[in-house]
N, C-alpha and C. Protein backbone atom coordinates (compact mmCIF):
# COMPACT_ATOMS: atom_id res chain seq x y z
N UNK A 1 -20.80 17.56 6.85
CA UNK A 1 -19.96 16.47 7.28
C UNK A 1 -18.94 16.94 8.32
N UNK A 2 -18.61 17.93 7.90
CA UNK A 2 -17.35 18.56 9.19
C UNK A 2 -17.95 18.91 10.26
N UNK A 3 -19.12 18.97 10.51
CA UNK A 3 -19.87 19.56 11.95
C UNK A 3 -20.47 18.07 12.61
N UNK A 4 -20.29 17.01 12.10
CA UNK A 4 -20.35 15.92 12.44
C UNK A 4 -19.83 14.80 12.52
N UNK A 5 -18.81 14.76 11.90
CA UNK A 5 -17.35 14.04 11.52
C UNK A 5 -17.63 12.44 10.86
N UNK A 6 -18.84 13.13 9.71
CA UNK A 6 -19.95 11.51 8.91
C UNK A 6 -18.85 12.21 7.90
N UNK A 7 -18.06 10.96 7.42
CA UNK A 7 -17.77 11.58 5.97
C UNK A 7 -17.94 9.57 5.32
N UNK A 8 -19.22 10.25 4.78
CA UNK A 8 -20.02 8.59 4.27
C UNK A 8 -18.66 8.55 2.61
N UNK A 9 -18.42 7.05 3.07
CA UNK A 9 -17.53 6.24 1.52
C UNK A 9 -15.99 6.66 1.74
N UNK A 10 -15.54 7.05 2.69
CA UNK A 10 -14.36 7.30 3.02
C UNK A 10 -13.58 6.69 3.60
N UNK A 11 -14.05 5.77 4.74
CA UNK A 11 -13.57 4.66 5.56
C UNK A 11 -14.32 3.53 5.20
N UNK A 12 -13.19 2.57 4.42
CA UNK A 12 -13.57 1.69 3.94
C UNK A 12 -12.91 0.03 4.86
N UNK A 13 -12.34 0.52 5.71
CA UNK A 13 -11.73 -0.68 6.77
C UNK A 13 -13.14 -1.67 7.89
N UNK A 14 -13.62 -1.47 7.34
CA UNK A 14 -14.92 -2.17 8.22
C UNK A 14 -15.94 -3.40 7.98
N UNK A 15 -15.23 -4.09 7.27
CA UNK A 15 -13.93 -4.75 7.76
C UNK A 15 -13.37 -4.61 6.58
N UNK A 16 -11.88 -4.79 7.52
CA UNK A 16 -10.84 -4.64 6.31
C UNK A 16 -10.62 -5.44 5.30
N UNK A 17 -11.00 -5.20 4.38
CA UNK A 17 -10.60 -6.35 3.00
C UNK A 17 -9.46 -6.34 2.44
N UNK A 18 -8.46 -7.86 2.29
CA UNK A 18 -7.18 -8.44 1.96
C UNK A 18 -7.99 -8.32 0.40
N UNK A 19 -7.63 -7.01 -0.81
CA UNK A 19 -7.91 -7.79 -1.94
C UNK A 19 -7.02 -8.69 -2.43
N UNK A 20 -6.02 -8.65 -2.54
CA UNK A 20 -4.44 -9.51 -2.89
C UNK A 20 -4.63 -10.61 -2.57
N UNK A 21 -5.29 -10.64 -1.59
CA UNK A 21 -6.11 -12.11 -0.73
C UNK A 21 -7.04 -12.81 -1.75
N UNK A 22 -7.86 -11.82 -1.45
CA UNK A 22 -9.13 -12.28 -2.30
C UNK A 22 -8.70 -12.68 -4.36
N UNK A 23 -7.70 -11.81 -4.64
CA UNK A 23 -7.34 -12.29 -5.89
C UNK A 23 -6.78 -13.59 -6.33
N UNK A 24 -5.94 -13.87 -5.08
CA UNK A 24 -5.26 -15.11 -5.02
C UNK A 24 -6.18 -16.36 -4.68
N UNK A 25 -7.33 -15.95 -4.14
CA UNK A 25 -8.53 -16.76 -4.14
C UNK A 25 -8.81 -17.64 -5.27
N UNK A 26 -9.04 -16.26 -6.07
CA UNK A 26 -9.43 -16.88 -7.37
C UNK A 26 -8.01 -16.98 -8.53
N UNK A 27 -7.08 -17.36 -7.84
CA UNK A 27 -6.22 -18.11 -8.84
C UNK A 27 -5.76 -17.11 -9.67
N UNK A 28 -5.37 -15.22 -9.34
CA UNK A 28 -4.99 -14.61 -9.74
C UNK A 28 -4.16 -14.11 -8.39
N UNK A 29 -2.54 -13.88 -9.42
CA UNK A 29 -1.71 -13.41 -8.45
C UNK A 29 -1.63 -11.74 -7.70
N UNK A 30 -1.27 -12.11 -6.79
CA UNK A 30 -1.25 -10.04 -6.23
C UNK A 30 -0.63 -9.65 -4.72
N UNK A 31 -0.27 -8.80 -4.72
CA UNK A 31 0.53 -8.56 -3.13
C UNK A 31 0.04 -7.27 -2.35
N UNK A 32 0.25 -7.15 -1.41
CA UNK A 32 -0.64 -6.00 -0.84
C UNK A 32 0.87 -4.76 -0.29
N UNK A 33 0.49 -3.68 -0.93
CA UNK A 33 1.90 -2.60 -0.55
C UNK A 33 1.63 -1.60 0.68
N UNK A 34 2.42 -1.61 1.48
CA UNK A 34 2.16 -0.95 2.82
C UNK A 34 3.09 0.13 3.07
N UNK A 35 4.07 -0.08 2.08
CA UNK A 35 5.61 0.94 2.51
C UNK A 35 5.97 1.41 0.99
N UNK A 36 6.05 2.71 0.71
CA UNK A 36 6.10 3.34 -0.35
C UNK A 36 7.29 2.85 -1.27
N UNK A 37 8.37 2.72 -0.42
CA UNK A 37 9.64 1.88 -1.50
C UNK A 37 9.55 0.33 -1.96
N UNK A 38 8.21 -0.30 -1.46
CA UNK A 38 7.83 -1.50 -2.36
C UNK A 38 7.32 -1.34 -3.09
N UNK A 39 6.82 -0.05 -3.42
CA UNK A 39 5.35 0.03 -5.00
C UNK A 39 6.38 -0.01 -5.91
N UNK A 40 7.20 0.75 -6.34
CA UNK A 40 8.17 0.39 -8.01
C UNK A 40 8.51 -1.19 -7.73
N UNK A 41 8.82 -2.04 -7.08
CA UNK A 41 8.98 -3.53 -7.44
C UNK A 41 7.51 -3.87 -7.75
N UNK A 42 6.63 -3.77 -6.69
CA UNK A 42 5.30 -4.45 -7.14
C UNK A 42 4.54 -4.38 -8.83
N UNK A 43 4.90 -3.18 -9.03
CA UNK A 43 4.32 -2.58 -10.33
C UNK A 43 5.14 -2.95 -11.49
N UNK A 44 6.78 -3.26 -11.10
CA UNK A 44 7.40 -4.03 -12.00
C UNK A 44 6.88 -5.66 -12.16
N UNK A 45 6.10 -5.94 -10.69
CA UNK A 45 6.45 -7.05 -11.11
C UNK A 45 4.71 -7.37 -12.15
N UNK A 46 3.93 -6.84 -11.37
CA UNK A 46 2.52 -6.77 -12.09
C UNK A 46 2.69 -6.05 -13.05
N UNK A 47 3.32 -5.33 -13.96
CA UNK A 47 3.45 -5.16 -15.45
C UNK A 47 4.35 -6.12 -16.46
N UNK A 48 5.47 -6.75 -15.54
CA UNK A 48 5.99 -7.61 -15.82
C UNK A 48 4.92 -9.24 -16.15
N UNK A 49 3.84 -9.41 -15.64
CA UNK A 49 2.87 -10.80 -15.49
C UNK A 49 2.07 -10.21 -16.45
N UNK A 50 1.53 -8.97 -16.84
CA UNK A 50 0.57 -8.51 -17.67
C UNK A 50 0.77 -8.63 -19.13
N UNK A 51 2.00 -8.34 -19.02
CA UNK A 51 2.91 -8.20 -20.81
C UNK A 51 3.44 -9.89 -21.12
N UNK A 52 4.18 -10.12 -20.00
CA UNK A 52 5.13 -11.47 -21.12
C UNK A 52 3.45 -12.63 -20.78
N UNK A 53 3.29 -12.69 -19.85
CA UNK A 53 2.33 -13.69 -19.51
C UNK A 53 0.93 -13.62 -19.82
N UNK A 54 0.33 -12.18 -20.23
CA UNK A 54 -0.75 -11.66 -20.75
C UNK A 54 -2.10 -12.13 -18.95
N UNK A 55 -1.38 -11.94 -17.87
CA UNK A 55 -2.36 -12.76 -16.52
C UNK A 55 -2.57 -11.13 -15.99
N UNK A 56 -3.30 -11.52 -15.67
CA UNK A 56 -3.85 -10.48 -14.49
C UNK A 56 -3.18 -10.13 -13.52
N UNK A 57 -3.01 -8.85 -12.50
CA UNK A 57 -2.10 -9.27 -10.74
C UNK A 57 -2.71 -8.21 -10.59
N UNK A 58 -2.88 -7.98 -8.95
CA UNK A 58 -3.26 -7.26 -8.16
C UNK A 58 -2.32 -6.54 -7.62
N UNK A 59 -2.74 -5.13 -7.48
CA UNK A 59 -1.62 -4.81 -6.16
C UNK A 59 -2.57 -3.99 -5.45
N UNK A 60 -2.56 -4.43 -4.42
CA UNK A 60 -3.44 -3.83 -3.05
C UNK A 60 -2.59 -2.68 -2.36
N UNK A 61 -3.12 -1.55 -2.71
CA UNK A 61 -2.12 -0.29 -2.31
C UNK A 61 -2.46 0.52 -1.00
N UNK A 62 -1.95 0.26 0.01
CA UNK A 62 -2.87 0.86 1.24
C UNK A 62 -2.26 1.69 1.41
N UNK A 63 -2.66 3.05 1.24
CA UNK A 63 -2.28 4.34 1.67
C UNK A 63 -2.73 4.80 2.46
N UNK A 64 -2.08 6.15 2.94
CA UNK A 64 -2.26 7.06 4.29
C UNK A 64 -3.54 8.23 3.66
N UNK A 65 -4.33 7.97 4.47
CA UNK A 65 -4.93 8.85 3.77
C UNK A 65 -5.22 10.25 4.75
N UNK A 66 -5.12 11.33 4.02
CA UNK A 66 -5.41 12.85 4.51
C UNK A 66 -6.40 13.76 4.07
N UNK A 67 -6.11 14.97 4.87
CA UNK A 67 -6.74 15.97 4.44
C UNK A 67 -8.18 15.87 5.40
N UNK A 68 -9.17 16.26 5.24
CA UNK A 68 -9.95 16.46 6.00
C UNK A 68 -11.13 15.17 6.31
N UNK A 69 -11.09 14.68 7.15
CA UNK A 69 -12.20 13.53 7.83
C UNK A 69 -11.23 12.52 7.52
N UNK A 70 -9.54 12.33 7.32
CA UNK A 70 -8.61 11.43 7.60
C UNK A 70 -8.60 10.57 8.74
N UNK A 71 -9.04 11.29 9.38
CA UNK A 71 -9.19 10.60 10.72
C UNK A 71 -10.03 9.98 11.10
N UNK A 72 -11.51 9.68 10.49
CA UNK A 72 -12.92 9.58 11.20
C UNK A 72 -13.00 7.96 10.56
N UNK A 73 -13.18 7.29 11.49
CA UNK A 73 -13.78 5.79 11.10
C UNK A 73 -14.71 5.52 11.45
N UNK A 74 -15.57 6.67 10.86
CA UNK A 74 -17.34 6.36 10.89
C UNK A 74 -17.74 5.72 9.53
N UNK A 75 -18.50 5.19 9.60
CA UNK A 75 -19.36 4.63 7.94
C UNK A 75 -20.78 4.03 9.13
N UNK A 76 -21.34 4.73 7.28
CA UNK A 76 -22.81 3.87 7.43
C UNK A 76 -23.25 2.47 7.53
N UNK A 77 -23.66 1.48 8.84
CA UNK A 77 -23.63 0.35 8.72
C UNK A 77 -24.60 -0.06 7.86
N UNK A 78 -25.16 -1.08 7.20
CA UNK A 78 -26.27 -0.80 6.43
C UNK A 78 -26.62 -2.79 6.43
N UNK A 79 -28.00 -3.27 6.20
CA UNK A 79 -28.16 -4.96 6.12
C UNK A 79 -28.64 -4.65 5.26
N UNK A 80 -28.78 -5.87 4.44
CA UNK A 80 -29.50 -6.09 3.18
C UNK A 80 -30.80 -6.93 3.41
């Protein structure tokens, strides 16, 4: 993979999927976290909906990702 810069299941933006989106679709709540000092509210608030309300929530956590083939936005296109 490093002599070709394929690092297959790693880049998953193609297209990018809103799950927080998609949860709220289906009538479950959720927010998507982009900046590290919103995850302790989000997680308060989705443990907070889990316990008193017994509901489901999402939190869509988009992180930075590193280390080696961080960079490569190759993936396998594939049809069904």
């Amino acid at each position: 993979m490093v002599h070709t810069g394929k690092y297959p299941g790693l880049y998953l933006d193609a297209p990018a999927t809103d799950y927080a989106g998609l949860a709220r679709s289906q009538g479950v709540e959720g927010e998507t976290v982009k900046i590290l000092k919103d995850l302790e509210g989000a997680l308060r608030r989705g443990v907070d909906k889990t316990t008193r309300e017994n509901k489901p929530y999402v939190i869509d956590v988009k992180a930075q990702r590193e280390g080696v083939g961080a960079d490569s936005t190759w993936y396998q296109d594939w049809k069904m």
